[in-house]
Each structure stands twice: as C-alpha cells, then as structure tokens.
PDB file of N, CA and C in Angstrom:
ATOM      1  N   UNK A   1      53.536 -30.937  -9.247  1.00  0.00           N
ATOM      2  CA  UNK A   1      53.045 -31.766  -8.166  1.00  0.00           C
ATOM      3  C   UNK A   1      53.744 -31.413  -6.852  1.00  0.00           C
ATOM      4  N   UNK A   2      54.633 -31.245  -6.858  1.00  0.00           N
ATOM      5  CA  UNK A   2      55.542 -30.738  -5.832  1.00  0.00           C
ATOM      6  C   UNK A   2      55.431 -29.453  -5.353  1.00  0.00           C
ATOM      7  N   UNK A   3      55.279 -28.655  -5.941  1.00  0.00           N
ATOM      8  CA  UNK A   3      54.679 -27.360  -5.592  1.00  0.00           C
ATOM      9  C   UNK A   3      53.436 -27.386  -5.054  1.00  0.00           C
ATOM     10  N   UNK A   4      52.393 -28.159  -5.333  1.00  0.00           N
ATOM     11  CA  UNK A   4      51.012 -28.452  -4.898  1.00  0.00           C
ATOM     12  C   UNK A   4      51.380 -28.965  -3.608  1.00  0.00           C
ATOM     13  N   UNK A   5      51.862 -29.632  -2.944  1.00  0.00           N
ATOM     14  CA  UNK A   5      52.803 -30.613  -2.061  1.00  0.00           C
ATOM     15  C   UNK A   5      52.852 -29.371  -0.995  1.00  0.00           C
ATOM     16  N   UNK A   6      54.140 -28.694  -1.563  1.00  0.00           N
ATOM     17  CA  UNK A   6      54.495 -27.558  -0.536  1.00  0.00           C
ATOM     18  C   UNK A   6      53.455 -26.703  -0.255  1.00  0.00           C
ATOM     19  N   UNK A   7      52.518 -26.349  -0.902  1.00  0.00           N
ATOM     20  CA  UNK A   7      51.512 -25.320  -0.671  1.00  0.00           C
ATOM     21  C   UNK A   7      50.637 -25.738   0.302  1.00  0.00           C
ATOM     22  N   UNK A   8      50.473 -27.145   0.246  1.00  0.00           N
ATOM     23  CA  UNK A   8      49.360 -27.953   0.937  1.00  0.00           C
ATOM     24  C   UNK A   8      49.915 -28.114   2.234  1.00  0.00           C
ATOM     25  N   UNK A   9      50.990 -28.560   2.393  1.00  0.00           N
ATOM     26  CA  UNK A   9      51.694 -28.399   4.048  1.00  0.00           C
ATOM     27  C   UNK A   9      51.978 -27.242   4.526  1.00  0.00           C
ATOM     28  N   UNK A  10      52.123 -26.101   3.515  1.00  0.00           N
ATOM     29  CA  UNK A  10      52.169 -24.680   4.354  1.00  0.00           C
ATOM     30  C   UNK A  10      50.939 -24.199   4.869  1.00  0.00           C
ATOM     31  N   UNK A  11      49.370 -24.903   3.784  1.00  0.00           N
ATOM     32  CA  UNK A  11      48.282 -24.545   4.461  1.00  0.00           C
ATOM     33  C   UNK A  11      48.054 -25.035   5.436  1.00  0.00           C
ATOM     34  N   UNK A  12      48.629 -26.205   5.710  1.00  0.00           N
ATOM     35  CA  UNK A  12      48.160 -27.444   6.793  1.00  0.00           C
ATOM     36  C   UNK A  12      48.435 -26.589   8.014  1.00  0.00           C
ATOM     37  N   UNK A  13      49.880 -26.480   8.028  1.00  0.00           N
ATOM     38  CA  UNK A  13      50.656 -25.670   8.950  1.00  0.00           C
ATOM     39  C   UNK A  13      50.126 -23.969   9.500  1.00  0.00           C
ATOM     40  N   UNK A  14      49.669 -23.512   8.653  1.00  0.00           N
ATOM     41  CA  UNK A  14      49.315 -22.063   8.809  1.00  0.00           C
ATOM     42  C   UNK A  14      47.723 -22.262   9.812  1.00  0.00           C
ATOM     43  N   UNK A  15      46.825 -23.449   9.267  1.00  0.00           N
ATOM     44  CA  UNK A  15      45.816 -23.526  10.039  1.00  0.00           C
ATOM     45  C   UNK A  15      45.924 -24.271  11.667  1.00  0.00           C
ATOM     46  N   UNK A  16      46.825 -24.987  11.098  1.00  0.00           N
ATOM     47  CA  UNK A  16      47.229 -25.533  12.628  1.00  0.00           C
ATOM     48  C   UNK A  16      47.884 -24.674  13.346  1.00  0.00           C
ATOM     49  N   UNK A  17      48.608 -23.706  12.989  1.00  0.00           N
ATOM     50  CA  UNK A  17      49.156 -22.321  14.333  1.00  0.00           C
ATOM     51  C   UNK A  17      48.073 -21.500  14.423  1.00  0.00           C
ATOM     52  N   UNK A  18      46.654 -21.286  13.645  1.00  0.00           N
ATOM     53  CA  UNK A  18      45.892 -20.338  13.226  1.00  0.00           C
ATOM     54  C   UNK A  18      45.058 -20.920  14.705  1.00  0.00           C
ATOM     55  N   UNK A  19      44.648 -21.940  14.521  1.00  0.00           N
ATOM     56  CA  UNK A  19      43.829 -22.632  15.785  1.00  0.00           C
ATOM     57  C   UNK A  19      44.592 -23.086  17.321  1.00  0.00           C
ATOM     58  N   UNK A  20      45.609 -23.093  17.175  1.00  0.00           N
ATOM     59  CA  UNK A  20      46.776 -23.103  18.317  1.00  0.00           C
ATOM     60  C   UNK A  20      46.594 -21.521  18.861  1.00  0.00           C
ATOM     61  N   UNK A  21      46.793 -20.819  18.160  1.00  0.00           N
ATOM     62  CA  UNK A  21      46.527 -19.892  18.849  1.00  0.00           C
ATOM     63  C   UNK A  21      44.958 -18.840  19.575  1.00  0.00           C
ATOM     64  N   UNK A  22      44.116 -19.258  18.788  1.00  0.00           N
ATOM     65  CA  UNK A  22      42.903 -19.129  19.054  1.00  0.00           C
ATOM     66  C   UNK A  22      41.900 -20.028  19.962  1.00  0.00           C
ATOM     67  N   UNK A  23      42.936 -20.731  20.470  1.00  0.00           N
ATOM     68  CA  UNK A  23      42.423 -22.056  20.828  1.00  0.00           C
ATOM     69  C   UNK A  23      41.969 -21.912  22.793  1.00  0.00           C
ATOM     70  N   UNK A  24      40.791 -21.978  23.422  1.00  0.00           N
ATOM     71  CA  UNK A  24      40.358 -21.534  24.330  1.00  0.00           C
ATOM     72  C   UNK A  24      41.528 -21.566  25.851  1.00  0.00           C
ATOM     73  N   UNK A  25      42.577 -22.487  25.263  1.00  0.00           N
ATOM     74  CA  UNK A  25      43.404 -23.332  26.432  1.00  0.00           C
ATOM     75  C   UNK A  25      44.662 -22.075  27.043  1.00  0.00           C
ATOM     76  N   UNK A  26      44.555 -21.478  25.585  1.00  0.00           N
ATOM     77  CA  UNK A  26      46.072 -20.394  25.948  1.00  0.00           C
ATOM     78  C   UNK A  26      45.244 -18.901  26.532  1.00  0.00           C
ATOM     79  N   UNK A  27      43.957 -19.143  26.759  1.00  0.00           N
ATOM     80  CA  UNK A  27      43.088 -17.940  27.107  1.00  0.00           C
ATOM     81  C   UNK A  27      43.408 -17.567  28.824  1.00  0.00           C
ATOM     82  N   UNK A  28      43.694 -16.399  29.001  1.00  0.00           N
ATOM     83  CA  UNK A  28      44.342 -16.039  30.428  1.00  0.00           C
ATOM     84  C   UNK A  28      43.107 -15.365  30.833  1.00  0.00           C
ATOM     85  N   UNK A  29      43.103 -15.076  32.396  1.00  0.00           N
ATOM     86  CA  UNK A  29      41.860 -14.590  32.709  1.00  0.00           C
ATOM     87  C   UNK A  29      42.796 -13.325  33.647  1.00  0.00           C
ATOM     88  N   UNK A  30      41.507 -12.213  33.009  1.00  0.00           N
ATOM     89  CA  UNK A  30      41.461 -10.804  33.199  1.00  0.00           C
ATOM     90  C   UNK A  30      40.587 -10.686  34.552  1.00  0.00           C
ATOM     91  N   UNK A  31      42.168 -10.314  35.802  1.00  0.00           N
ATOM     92  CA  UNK A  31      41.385 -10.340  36.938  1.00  0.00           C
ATOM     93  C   UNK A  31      41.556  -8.634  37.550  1.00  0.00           C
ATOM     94  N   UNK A  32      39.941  -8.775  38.272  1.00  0.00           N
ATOM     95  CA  UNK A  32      39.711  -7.351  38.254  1.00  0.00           C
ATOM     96  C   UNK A  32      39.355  -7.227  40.043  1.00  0.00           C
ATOM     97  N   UNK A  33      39.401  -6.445  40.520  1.00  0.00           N
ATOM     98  CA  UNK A  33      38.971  -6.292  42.103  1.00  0.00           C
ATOM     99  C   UNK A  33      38.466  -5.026  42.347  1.00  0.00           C
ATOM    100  N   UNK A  34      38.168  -5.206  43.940  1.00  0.00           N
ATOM    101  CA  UNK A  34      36.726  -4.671  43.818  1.00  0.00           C
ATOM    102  C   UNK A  34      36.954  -4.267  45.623  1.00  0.00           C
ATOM    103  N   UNK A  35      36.861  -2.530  45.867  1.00  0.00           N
ATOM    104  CA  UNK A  35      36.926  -2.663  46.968  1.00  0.00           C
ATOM    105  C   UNK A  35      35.544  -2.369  47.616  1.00  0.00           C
ATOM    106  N   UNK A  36      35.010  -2.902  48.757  1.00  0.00           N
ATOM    107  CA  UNK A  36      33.371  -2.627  48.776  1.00  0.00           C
ATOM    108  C   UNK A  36      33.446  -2.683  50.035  1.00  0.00           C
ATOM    109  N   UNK A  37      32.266  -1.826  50.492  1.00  0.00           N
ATOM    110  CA  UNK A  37      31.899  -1.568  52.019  1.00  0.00           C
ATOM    111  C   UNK A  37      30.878  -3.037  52.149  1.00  0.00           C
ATOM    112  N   UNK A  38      31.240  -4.117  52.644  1.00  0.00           N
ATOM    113  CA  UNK A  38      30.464  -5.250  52.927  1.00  0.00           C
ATOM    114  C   UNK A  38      29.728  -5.390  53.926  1.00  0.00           C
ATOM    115  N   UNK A  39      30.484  -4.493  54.934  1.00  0.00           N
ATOM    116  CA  UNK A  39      29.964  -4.306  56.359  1.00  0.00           C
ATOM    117  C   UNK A  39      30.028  -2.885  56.822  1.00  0.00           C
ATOM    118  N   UNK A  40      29.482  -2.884  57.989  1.00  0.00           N
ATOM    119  CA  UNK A  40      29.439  -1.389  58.255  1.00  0.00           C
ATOM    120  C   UNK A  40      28.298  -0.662  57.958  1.00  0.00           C
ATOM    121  N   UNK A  41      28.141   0.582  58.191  1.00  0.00           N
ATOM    122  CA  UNK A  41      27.322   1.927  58.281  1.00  0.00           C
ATOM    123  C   UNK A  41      26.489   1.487  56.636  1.00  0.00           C
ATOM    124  N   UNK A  42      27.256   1.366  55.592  1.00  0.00           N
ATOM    125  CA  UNK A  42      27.271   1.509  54.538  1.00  0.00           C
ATOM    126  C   UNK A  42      27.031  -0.071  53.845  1.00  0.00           C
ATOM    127  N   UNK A  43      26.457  -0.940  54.256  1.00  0.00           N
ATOM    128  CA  UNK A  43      27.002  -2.027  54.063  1.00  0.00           C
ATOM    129  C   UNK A  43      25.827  -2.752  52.875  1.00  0.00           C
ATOM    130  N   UNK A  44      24.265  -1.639  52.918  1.00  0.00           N
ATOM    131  CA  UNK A  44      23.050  -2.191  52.245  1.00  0.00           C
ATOM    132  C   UNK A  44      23.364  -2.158  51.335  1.00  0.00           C
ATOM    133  N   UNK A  45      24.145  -0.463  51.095  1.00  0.00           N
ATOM    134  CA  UNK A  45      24.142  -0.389  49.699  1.00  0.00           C
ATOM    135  C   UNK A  45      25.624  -1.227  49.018  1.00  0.00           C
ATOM    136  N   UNK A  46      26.732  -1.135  49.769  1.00  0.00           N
ATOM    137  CA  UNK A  46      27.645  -2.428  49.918  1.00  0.00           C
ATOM    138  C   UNK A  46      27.412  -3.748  48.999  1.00  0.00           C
ATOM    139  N   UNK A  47      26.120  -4.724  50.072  1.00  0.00           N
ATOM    140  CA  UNK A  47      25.789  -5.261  49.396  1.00  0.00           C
ATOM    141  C   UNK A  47      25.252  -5.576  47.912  1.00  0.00           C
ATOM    142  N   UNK A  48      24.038  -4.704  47.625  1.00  0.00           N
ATOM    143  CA  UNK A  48      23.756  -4.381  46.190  1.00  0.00           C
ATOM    144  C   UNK A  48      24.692  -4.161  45.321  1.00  0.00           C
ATOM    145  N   UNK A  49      25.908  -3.311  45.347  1.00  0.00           N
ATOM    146  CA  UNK A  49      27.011  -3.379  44.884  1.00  0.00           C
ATOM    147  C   UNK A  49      27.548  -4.203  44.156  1.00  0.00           C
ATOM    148  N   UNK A  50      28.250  -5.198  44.978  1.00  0.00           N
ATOM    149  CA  UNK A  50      28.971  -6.613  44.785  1.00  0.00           C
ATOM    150  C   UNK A  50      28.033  -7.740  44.305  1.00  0.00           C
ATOM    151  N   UNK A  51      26.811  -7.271  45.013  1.00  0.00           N
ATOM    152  CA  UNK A  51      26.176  -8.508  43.888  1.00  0.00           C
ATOM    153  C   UNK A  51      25.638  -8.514  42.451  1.00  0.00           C
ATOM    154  N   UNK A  52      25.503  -6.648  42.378  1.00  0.00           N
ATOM    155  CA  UNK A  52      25.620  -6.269  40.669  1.00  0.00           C
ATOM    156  C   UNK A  52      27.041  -6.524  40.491  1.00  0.00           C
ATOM    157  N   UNK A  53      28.051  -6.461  40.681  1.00  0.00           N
ATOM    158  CA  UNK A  53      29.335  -6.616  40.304  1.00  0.00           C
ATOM    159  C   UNK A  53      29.778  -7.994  39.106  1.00  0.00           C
ATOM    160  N   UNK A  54      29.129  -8.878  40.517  1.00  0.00           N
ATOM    161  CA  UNK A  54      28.784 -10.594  40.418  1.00  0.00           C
ATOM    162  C   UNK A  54      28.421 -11.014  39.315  1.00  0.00           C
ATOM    163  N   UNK A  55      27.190 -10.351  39.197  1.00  0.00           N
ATOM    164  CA  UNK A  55      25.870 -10.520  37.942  1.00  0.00           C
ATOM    165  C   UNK A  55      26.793 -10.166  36.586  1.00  0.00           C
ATOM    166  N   UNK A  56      26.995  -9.003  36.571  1.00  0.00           N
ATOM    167  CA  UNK A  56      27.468  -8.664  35.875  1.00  0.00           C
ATOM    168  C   UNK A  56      28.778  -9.352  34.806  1.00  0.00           C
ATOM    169  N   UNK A  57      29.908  -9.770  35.956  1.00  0.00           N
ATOM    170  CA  UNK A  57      30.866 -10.480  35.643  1.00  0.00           C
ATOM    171  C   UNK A  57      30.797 -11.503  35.266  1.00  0.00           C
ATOM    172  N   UNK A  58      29.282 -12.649  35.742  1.00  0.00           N
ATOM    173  CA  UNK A  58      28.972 -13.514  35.342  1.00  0.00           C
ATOM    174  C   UNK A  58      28.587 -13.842  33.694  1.00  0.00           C
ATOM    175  N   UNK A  59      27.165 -12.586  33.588  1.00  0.00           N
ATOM    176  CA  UNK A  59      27.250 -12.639  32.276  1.00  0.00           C
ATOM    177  C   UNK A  59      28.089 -12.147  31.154  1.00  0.00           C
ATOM    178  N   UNK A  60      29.184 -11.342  31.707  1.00  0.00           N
ATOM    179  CA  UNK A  60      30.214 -11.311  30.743  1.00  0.00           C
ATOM    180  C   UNK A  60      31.153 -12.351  30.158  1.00  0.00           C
ATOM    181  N   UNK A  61      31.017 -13.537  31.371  1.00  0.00           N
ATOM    182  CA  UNK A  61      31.853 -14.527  31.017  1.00  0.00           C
ATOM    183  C   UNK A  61      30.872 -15.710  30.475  1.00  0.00           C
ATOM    184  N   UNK A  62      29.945 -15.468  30.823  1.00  0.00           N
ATOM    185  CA  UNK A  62      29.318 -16.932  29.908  1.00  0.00           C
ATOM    186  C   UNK A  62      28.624 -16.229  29.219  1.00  0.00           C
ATOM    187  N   UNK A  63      27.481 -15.252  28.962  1.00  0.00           N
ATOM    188  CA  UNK A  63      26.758 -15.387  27.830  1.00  0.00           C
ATOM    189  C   UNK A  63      27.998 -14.298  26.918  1.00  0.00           C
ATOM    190  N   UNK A  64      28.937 -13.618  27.236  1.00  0.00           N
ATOM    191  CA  UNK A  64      29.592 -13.162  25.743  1.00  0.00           C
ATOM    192  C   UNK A  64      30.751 -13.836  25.351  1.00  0.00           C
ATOM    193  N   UNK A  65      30.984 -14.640  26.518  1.00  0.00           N
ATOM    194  CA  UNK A  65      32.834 -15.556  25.907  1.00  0.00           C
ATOM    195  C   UNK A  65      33.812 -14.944  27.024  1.00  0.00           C
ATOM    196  N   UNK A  66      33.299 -14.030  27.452  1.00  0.00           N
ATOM    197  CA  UNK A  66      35.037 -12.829  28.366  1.00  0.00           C
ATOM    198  C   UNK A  66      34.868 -11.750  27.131  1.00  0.00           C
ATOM    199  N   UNK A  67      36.303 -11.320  27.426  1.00  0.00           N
ATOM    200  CA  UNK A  67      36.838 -10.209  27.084  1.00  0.00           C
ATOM    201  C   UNK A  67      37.459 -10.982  25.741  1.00  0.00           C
ATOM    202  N   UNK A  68      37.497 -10.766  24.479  1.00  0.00           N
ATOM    203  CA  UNK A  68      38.428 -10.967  23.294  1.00  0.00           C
ATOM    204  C   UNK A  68      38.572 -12.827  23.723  1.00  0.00           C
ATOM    205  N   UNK A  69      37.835 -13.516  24.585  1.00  0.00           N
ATOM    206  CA  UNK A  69      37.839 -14.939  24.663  1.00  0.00           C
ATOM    207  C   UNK A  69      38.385 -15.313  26.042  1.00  0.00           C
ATOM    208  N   UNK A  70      39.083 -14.210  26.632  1.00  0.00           N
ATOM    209  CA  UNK A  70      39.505 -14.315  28.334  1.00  0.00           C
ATOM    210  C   UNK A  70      38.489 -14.156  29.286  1.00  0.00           C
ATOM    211  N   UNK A  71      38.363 -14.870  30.291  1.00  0.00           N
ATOM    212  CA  UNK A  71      37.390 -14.689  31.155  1.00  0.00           C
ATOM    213  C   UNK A  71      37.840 -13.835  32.140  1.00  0.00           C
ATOM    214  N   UNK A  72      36.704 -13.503  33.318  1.00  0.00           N
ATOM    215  CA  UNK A  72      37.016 -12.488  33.909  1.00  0.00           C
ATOM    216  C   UNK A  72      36.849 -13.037  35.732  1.00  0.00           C
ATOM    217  N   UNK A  73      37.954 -12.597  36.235  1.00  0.00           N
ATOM    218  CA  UNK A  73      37.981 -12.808  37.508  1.00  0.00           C
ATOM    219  C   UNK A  73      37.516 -11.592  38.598  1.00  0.00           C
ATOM    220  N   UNK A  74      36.608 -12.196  39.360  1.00  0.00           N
ATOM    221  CA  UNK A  74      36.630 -10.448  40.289  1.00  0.00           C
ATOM    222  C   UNK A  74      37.026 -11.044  42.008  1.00  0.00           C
ATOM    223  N   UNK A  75      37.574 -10.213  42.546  1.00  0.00           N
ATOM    224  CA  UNK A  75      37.660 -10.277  43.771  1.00  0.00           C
ATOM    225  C   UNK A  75      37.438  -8.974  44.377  1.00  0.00           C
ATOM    226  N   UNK A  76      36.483  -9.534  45.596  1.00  0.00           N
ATOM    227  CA  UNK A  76      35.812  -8.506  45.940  1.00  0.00           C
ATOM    228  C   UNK A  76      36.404  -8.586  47.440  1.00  0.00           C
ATOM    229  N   UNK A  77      36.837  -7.247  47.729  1.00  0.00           N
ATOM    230  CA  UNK A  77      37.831  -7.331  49.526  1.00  0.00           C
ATOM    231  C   UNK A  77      36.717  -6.325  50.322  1.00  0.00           C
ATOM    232  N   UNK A  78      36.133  -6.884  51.039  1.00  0.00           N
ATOM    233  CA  UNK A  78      35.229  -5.580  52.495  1.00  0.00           C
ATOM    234  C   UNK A  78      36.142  -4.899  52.828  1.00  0.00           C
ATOM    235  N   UNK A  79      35.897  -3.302  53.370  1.00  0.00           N
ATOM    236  CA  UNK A  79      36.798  -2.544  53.595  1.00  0.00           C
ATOM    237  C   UNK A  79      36.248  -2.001  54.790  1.00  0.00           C
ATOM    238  N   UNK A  80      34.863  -2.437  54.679  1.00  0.00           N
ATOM    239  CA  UNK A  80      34.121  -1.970  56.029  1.00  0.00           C
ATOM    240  C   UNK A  80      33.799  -0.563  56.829  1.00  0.00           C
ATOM    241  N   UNK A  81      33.790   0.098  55.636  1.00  0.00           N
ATOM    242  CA  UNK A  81      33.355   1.465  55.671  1.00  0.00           C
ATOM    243  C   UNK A  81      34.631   2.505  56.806  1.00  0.00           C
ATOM    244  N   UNK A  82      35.915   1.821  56.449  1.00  0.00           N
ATOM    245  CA  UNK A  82      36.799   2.447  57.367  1.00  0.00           C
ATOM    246  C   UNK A  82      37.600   2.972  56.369  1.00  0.00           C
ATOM    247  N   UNK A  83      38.293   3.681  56.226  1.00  0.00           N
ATOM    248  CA  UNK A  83      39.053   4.247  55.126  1.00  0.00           C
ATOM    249  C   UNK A  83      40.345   4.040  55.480  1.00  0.00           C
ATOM    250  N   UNK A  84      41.039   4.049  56.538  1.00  0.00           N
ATOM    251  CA  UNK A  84      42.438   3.245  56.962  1.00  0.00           C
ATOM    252  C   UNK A  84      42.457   1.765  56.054  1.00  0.00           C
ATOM    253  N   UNK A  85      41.461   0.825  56.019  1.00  0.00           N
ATOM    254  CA  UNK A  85      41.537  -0.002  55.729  1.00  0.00           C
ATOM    255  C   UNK A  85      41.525   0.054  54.078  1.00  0.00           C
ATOM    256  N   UNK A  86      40.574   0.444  53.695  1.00  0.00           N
ATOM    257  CA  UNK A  86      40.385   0.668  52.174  1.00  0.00           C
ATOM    258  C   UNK A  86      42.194   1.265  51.731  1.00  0.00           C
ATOM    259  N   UNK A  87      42.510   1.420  52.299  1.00  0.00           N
ATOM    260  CA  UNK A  87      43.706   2.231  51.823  1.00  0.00           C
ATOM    261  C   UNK A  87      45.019   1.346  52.017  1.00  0.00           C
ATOM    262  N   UNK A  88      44.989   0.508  52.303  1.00  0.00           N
ATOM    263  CA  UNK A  88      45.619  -0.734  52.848  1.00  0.00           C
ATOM    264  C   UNK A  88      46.110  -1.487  51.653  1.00  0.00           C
TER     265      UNK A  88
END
C-alpha cells in the first residue's frame, strides 16, 4: 500500500512539472526585425514587403501556436532607402 502511495505522488508530481513546464505562461516571444525601405524611391515595393511580413507573422502566431509554442514579435524600422541609415 505504501509503495502504491509513493508511486502515486511521484506520478502526481511528474505531471504537475510535466504541465508547469509546457504551460503557455513560461512561453517567451521570438522577436525578429525587419529593416524596410517604408519611404523613399523604393517605398511601393517597401510597402508590400512589411505588409507580407505582417501577414505572415500573424498567421504564424495564431493559426500555428508560434514557434515550438512562442510567439513571434516583428519590428519593422524604415530606413528610407538611404543606406547611412540602414546601417545605423
């Protein structure tokens, strides 16, 4: 009986760290950036760009979960078709 005892609180225990750790709360988000001509000479295709970027990042985070259960951050910086700046 006692042995049944211990086995049963080690399972208890093993599922309760099993879900502690799988658990959506300790999930960190995978942030990614994005340098894009927003403005400028270059800025049409710029646009199209970042808003596939968007799309994209979007449905990675809601219709598949994220990455391994992490979601995904993007930041997107205009560089404005200057290359001093992009380099910044």
């Amino acid at each position: 009986m006692r042995k049944l005892s211990i086995s049963a609180m080690t399972l208890i225990f093993a599922m309760a760290l099993i879900f502690w750790c799988v658990s959506p709360v300790h999930a960190k988000a995978i942030k990614v950036g994005a340098v894009i001509n927003l403005t400028g000479p270059a800025s049409t295709w710029g646009q199209f760009h970042a808003k596939g970027m968007k799309d994209y990042m979007m449905y990675i985070n809601e219709a598949k979960g994220g990455v391994a259960g992490n979601k995904i951050e993007l930041t997107i910086v205009d560089h404005g078709y200057k290359v001093p700046e992009a380099i910044k």
